[in-house]
PDB file of N, CA and C in Angstrom:
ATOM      1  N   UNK A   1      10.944 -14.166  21.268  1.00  0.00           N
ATOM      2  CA  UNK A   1      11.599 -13.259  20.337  1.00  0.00           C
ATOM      3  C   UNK A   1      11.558 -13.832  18.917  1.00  0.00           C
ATOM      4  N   UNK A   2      12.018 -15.214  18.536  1.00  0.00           N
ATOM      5  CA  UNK A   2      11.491 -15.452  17.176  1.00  0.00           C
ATOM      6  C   UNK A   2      10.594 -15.773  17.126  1.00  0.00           C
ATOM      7  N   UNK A   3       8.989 -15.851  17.484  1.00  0.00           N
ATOM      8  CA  UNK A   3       7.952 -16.048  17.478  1.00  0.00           C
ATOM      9  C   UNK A   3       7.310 -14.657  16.981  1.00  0.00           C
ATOM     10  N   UNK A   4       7.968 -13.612  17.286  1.00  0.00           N
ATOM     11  CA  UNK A   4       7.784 -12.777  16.979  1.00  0.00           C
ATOM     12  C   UNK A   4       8.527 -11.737  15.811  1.00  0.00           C
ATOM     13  N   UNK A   5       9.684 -11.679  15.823  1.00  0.00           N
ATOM     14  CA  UNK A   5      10.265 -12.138  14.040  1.00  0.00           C
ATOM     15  C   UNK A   5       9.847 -12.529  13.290  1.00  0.00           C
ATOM     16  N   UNK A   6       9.499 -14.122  13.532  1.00  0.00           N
ATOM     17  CA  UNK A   6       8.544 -14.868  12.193  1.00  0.00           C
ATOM     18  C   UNK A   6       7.077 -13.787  12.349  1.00  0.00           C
ATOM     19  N   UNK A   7       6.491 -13.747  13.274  1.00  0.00           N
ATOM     20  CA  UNK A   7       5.411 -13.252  12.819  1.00  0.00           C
ATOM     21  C   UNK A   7       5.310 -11.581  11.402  1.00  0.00           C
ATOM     22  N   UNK A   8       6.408 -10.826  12.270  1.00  0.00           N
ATOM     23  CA  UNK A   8       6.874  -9.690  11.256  1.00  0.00           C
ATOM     24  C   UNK A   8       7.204 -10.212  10.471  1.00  0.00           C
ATOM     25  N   UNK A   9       8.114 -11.112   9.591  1.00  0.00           N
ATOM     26  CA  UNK A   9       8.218 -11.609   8.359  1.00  0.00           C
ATOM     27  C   UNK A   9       6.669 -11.983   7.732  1.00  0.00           C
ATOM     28  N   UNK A  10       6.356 -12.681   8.331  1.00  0.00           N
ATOM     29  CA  UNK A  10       4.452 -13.358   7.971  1.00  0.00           C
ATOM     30  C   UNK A  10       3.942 -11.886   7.455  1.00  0.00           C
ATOM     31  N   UNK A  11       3.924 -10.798   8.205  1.00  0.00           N
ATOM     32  CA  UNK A  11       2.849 -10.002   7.896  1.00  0.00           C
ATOM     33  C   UNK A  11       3.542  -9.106   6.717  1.00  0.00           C
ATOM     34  N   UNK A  12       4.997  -8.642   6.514  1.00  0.00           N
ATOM     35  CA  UNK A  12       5.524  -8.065   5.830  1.00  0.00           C
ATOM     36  C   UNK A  12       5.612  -8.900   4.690  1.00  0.00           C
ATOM     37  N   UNK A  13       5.797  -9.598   4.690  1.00  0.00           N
ATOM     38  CA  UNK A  13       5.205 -10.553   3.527  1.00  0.00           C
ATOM     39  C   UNK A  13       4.370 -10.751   2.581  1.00  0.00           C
ATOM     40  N   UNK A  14       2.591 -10.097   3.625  1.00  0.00           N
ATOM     41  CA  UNK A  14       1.376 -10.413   3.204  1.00  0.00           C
ATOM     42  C   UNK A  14       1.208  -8.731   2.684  1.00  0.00           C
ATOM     43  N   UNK A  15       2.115  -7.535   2.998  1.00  0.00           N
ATOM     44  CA  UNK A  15       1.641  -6.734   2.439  1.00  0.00           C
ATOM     45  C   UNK A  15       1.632  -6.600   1.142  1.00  0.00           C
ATOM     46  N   UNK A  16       0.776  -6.098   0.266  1.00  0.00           N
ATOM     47  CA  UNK A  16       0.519  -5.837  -1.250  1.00  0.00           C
ATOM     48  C   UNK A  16      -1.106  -6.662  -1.909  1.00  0.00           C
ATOM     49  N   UNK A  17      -1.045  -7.943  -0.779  1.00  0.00           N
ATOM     50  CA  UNK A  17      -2.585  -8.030  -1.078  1.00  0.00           C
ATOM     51  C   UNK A  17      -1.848  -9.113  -2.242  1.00  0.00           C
ATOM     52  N   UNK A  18      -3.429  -9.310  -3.370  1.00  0.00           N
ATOM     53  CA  UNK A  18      -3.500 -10.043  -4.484  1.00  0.00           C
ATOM     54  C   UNK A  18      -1.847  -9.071  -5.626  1.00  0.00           C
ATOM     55  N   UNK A  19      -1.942 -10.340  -5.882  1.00  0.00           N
ATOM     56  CA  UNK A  19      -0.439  -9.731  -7.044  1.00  0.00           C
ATOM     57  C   UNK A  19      -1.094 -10.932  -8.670  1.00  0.00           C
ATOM     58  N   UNK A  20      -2.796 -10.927  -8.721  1.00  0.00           N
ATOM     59  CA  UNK A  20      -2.896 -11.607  -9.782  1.00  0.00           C
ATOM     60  C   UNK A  20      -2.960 -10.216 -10.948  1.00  0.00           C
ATOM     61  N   UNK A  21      -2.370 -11.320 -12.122  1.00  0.00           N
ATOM     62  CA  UNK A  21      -1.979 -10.454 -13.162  1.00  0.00           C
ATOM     63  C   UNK A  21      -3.085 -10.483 -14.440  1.00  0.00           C
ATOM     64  N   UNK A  22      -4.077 -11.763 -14.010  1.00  0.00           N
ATOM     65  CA  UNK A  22      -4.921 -11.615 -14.723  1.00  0.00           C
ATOM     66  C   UNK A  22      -5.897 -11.292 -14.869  1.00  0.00           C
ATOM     67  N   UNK A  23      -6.462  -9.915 -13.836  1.00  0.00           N
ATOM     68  CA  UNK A  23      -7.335  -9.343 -13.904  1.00  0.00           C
ATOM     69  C   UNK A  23      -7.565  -8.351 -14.385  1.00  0.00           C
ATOM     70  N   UNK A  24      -8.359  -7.826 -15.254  1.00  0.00           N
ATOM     71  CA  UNK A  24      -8.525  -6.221 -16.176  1.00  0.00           C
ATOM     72  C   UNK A  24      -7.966  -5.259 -14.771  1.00  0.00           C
ATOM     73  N   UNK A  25      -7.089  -4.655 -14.618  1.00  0.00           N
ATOM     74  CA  UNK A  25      -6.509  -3.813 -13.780  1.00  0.00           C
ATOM     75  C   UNK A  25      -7.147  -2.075 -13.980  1.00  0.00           C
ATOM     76  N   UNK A  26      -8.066  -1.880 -15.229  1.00  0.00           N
ATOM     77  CA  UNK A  26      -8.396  -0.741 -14.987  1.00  0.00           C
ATOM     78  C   UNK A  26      -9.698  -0.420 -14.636  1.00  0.00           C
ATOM     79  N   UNK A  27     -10.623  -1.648 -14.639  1.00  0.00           N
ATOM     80  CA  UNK A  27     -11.788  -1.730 -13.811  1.00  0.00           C
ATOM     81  C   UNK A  27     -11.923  -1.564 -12.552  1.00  0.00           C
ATOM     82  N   UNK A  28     -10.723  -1.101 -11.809  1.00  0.00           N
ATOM     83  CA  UNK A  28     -10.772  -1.471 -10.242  1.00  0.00           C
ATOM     84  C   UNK A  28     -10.677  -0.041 -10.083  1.00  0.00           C
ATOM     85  N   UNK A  29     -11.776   0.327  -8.739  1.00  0.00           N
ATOM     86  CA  UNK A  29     -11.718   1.914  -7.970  1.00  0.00           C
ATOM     87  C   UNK A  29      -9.942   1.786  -7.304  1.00  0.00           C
ATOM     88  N   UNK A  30      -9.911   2.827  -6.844  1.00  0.00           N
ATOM     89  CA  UNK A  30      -8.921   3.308  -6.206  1.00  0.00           C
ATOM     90  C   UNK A  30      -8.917   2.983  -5.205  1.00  0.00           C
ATOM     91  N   UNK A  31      -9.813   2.713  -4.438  1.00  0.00           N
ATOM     92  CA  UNK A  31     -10.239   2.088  -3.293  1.00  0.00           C
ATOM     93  C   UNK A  31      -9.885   0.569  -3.225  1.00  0.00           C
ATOM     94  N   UNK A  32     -10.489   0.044  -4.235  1.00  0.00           N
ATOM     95  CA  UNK A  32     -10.802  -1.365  -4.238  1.00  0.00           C
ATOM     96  C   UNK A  32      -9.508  -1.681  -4.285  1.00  0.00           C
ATOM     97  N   UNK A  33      -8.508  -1.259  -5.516  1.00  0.00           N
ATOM     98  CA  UNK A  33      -6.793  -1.420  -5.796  1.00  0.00           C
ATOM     99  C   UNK A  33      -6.361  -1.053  -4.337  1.00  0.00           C
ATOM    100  N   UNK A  34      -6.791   0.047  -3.569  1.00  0.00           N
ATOM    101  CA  UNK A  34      -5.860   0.014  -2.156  1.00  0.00           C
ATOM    102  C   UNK A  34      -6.230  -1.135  -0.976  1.00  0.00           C
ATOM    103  N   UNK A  35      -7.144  -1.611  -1.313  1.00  0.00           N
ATOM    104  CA  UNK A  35      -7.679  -2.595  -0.048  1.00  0.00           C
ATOM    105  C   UNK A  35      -7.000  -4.063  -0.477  1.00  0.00           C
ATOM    106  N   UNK A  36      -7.108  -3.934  -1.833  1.00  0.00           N
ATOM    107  CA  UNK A  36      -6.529  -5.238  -2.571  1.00  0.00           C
ATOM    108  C   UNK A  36      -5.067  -5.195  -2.168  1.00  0.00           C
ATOM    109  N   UNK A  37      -4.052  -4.110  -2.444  1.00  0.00           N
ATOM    110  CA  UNK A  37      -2.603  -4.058  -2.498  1.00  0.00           C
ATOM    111  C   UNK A  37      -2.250  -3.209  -0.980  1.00  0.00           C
ATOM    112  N   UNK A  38      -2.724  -2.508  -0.621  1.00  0.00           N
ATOM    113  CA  UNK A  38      -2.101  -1.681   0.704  1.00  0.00           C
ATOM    114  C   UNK A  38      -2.892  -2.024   2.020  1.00  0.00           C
ATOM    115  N   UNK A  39      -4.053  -2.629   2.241  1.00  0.00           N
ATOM    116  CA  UNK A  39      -4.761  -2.247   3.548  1.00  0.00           C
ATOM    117  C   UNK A  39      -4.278  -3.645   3.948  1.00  0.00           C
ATOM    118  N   UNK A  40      -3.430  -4.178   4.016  1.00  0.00           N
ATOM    119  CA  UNK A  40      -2.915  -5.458   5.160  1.00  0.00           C
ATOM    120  C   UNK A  40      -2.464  -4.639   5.980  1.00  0.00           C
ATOM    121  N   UNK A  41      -1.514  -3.944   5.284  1.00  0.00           N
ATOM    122  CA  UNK A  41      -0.575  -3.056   6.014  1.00  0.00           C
ATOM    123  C   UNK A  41      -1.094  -1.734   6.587  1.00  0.00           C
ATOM    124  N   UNK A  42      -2.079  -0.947   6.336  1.00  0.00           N
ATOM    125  CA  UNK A  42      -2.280  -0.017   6.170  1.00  0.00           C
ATOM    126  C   UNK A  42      -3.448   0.481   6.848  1.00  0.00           C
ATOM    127  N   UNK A  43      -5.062  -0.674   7.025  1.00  0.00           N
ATOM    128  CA  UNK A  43      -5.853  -0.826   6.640  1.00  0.00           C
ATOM    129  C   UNK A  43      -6.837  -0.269   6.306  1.00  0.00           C
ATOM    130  N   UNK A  44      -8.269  -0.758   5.706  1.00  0.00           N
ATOM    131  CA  UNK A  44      -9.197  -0.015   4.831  1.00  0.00           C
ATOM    132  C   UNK A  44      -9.143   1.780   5.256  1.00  0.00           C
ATOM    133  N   UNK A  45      -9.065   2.162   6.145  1.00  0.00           N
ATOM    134  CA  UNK A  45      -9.036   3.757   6.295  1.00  0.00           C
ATOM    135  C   UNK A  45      -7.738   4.050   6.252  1.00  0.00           C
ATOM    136  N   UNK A  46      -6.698   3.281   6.417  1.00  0.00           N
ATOM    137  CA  UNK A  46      -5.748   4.147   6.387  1.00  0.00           C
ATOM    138  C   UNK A  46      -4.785   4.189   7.251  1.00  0.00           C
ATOM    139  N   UNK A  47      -5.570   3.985   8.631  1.00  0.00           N
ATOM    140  CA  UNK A  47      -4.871   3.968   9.847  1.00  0.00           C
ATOM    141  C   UNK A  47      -4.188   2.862  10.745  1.00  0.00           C
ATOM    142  N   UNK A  48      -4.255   1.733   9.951  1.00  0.00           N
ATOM    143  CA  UNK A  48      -4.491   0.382  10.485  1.00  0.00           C
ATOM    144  C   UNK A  48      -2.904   0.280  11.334  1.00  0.00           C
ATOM    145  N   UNK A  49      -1.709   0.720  10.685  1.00  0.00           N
ATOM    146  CA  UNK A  49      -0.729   0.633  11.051  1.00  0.00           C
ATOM    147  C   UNK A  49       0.453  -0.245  11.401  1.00  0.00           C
ATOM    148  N   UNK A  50      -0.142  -1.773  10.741  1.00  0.00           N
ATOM    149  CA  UNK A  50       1.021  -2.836  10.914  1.00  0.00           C
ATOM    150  C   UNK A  50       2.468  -2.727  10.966  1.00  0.00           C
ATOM    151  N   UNK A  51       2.891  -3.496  11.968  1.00  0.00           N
ATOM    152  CA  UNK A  51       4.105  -3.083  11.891  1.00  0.00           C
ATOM    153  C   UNK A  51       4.801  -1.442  12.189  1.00  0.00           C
ATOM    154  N   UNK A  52       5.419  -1.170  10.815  1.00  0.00           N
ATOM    155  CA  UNK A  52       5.548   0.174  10.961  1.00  0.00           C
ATOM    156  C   UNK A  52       5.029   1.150  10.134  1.00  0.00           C
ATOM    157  N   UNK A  53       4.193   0.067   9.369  1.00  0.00           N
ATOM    158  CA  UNK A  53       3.273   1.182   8.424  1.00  0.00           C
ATOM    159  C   UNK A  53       2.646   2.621   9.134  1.00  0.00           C
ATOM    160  N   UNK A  54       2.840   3.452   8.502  1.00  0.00           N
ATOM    161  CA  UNK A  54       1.956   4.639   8.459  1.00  0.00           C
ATOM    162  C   UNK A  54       0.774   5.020   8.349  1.00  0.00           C
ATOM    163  N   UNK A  55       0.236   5.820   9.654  1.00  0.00           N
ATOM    164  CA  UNK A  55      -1.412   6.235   9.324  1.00  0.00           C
ATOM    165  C   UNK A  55      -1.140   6.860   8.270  1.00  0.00           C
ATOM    166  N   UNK A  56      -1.719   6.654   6.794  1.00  0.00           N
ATOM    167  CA  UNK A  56      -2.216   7.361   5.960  1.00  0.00           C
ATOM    168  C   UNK A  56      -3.184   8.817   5.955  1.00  0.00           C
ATOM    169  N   UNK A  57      -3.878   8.271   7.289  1.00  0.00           N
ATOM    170  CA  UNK A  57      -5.191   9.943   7.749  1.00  0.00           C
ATOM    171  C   UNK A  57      -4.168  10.848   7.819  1.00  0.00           C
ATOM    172  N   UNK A  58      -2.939  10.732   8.462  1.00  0.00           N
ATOM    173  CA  UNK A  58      -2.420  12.002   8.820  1.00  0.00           C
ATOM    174  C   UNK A  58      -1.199  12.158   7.688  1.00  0.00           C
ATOM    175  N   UNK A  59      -0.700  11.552   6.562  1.00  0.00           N
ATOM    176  CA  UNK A  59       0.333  11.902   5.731  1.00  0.00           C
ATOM    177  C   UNK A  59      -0.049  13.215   5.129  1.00  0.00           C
ATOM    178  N   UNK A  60       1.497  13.916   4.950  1.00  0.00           N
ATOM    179  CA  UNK A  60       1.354  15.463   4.909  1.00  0.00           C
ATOM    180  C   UNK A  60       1.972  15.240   3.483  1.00  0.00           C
ATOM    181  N   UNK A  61       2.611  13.923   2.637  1.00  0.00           N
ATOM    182  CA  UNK A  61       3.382  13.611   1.544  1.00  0.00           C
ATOM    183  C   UNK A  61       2.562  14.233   0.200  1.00  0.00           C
ATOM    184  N   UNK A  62       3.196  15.002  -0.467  1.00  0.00           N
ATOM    185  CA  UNK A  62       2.495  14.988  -2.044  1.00  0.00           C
ATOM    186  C   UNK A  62       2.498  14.248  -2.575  1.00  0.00           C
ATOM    187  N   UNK A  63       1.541  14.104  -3.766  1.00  0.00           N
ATOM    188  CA  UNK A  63       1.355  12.937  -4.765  1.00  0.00           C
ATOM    189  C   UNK A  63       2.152  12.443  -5.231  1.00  0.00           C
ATOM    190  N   UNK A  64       3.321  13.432  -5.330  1.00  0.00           N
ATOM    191  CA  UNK A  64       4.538  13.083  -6.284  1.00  0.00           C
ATOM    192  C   UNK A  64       5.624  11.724  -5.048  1.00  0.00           C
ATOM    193  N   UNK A  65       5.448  12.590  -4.522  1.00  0.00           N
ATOM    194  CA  UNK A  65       6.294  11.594  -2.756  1.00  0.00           C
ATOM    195  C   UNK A  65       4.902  10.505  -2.731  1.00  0.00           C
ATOM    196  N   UNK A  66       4.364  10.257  -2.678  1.00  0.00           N
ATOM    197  CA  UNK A  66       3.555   9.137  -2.745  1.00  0.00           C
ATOM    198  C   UNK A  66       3.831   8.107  -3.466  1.00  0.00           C
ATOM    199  N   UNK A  67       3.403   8.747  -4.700  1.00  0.00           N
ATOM    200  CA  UNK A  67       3.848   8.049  -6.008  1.00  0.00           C
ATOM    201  C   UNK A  67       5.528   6.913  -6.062  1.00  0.00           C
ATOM    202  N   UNK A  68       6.368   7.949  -4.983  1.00  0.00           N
ATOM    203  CA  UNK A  68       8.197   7.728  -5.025  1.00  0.00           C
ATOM    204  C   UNK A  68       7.862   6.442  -3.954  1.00  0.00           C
ATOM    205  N   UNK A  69       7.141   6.939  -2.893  1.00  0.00           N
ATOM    206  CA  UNK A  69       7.087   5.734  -1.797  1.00  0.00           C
ATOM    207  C   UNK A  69       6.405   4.403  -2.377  1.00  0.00           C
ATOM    208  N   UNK A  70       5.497   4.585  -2.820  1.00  0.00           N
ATOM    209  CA  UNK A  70       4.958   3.383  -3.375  1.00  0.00           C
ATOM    210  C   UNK A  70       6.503   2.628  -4.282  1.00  0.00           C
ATOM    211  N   UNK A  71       6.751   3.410  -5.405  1.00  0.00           N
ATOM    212  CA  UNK A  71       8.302   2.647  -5.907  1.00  0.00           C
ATOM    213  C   UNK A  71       8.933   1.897  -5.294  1.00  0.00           C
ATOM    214  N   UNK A  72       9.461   3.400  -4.337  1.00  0.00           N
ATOM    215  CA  UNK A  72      10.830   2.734  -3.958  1.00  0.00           C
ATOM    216  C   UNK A  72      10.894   2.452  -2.588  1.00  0.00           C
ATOM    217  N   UNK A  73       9.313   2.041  -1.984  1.00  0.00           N
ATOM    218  CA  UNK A  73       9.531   2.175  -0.452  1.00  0.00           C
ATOM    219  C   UNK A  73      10.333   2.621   0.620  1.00  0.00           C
ATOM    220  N   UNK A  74      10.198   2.195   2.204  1.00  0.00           N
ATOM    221  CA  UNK A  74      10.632   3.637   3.124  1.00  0.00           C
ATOM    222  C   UNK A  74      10.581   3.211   3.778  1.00  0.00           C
ATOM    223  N   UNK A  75      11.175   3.480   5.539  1.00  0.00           N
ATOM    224  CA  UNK A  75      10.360   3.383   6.632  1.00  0.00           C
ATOM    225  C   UNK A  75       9.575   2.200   6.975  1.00  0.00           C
ATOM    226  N   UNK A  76       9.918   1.092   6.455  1.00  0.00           N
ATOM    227  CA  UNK A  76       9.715  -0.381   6.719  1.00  0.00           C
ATOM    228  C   UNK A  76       8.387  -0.549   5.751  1.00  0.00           C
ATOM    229  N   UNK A  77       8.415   0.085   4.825  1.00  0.00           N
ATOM    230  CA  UNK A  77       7.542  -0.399   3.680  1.00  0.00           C
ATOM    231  C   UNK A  77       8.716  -1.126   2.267  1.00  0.00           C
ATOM    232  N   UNK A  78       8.133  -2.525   1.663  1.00  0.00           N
ATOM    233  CA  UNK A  78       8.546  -3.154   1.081  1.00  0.00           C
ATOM    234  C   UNK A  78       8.418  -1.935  -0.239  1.00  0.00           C
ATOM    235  N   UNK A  79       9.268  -1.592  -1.374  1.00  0.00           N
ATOM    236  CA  UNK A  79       8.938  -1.261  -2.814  1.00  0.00           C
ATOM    237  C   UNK A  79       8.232  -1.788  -3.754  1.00  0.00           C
ATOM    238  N   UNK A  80       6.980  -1.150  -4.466  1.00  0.00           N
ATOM    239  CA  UNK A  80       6.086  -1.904  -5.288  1.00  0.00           C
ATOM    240  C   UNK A  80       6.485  -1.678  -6.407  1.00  0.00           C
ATOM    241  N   UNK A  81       7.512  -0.714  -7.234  1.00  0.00           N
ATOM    242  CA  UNK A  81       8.159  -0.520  -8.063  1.00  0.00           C
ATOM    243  C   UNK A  81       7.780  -1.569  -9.135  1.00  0.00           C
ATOM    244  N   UNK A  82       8.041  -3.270  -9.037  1.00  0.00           N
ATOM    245  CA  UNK A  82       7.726  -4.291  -9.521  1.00  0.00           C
ATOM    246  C   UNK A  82       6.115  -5.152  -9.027  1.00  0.00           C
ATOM    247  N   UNK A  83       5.816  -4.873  -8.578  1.00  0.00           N
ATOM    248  CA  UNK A  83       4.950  -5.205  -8.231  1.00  0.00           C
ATOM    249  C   UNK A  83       3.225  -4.211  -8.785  1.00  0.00           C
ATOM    250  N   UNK A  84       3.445  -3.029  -8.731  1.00  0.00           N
ATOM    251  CA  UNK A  84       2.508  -2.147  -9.011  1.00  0.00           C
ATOM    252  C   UNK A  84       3.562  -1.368 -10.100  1.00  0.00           C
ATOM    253  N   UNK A  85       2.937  -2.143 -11.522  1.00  0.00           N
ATOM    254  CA  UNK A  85       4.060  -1.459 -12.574  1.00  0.00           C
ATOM    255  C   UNK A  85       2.838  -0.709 -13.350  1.00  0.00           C
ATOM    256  N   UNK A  86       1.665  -1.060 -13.260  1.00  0.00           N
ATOM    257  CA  UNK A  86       0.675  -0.317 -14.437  1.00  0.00           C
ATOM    258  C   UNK A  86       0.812   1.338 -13.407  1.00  0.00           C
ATOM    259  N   UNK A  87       1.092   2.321 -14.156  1.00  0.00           N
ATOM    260  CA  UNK A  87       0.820   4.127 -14.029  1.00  0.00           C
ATOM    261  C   UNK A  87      -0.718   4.186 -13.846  1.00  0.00           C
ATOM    262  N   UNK A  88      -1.467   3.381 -14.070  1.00  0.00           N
ATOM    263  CA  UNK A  88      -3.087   3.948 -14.252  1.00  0.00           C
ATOM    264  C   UNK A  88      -3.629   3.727 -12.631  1.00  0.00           C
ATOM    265  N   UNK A  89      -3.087   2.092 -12.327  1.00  0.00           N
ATOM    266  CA  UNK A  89      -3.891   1.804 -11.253  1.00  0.00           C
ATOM    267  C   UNK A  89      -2.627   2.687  -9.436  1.00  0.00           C
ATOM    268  N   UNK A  90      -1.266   2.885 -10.171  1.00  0.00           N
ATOM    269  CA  UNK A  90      -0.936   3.578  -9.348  1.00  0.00           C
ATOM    270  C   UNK A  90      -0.978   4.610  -8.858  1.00  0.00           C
ATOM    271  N   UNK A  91      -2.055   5.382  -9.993  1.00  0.00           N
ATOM    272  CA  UNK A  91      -2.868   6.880  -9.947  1.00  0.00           C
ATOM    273  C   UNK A  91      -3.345   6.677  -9.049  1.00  0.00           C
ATOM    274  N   UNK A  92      -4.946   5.379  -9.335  1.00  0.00           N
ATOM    275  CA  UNK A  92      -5.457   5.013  -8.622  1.00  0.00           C
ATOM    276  C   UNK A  92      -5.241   5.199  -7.527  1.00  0.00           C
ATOM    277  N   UNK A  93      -4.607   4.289  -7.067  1.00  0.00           N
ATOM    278  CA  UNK A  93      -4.209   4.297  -5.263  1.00  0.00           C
ATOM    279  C   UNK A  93      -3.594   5.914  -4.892  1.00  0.00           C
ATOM    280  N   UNK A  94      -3.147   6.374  -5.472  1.00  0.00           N
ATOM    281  CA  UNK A  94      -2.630   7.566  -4.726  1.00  0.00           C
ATOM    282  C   UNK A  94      -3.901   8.779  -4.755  1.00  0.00           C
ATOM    283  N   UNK A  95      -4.638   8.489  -5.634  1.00  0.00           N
ATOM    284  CA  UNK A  95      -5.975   9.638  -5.794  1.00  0.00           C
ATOM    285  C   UNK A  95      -6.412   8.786  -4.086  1.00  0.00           C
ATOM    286  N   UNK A  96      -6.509   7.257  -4.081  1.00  0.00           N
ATOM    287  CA  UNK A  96      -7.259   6.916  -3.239  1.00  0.00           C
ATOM    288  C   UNK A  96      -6.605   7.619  -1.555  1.00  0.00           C
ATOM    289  N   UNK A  97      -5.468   7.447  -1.649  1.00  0.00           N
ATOM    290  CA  UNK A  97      -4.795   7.751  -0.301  1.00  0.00           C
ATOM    291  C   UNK A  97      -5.083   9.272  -0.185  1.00  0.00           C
ATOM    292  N   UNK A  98      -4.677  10.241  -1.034  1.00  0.00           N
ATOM    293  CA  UNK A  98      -4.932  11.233  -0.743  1.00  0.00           C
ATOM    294  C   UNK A  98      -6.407  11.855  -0.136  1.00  0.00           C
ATOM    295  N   UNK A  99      -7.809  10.603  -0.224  1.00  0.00           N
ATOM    296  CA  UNK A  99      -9.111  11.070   0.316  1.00  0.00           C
ATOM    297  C   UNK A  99      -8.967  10.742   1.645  1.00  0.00           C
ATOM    298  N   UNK A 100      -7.578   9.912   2.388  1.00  0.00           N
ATOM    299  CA  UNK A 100      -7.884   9.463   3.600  1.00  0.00           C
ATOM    300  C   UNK A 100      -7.526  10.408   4.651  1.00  0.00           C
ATOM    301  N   UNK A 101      -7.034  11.427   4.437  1.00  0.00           N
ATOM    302  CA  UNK A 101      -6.635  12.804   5.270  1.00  0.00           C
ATOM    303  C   UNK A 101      -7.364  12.957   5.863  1.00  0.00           C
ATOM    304  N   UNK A 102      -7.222  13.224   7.210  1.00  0.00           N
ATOM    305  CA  UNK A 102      -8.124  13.767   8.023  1.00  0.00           C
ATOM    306  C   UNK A 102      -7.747  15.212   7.871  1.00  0.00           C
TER     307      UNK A 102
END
C-alpha cells in the first residue's frame, strides 16, 4: 500500500513535463507543448490515462472548460494556473487537445 502511494505521488509529480523557462515558448507546436507539459499524464494521443487522468479522445469539454481545467485543475489533475502562465502556448495546447477527439 505505500509502495504504491509513493508511486502515485512519483507520477503526479512528474505531470507537466519540462517547466524550463528558458526556452522561446512560442516556437513550440501545440503538440510538441502537450507532449512536453501533459502526455506523462495523458499520453502522446491522449488516451494514456495515468492515474486518473482523462482520455482526452473522448472529452466532450469546450475550449473555454479546457482552458478553466488546465488553471484550475479537477478530477485528480494538479492546476497549471502557475505553471502554464504564457495565453499563447496555452492556446496552443488546447487547439492541440481539441484534434485528439475521436
Amino acid at each position: 500500500m505505500v509502495i504504491r502511494a509513493l508511486v502515485l505521488v512519483l507520477v503526479l509529480s512528474s505531470c507537466g513535463g519540462n517547466t524550463n523557462k528558458s526556452m522561446p515558448e512560442t516556437k513550440f507546436t501545440g503538440e510538441n507543448l502537450f507532449i512536453q507539459r501533459c502526455a506523462s499524464c495523458h499520453g502522446i494521443d491522449g488516451g494514456l490515462q495515468v492515474s486518473t487522468a482523462s482520455d482526452l479522445r473522448k472529452t466532450v469539454l469546450s475550449r473555454v472548460e479546457i482552458m478553466k481545467m488546465i488553471d484550475s485543475g479537477g478530477n485528480g489533475m494538479p492546476a497549471f494556473k502557475t505553471i502554464i502562465m504564457n495565453s499563447k502556448e496555452k492556446s496552443k495546447i488546447v487547439d492541440h487537445v481539441l484534434t485528439l477527439r475521436k
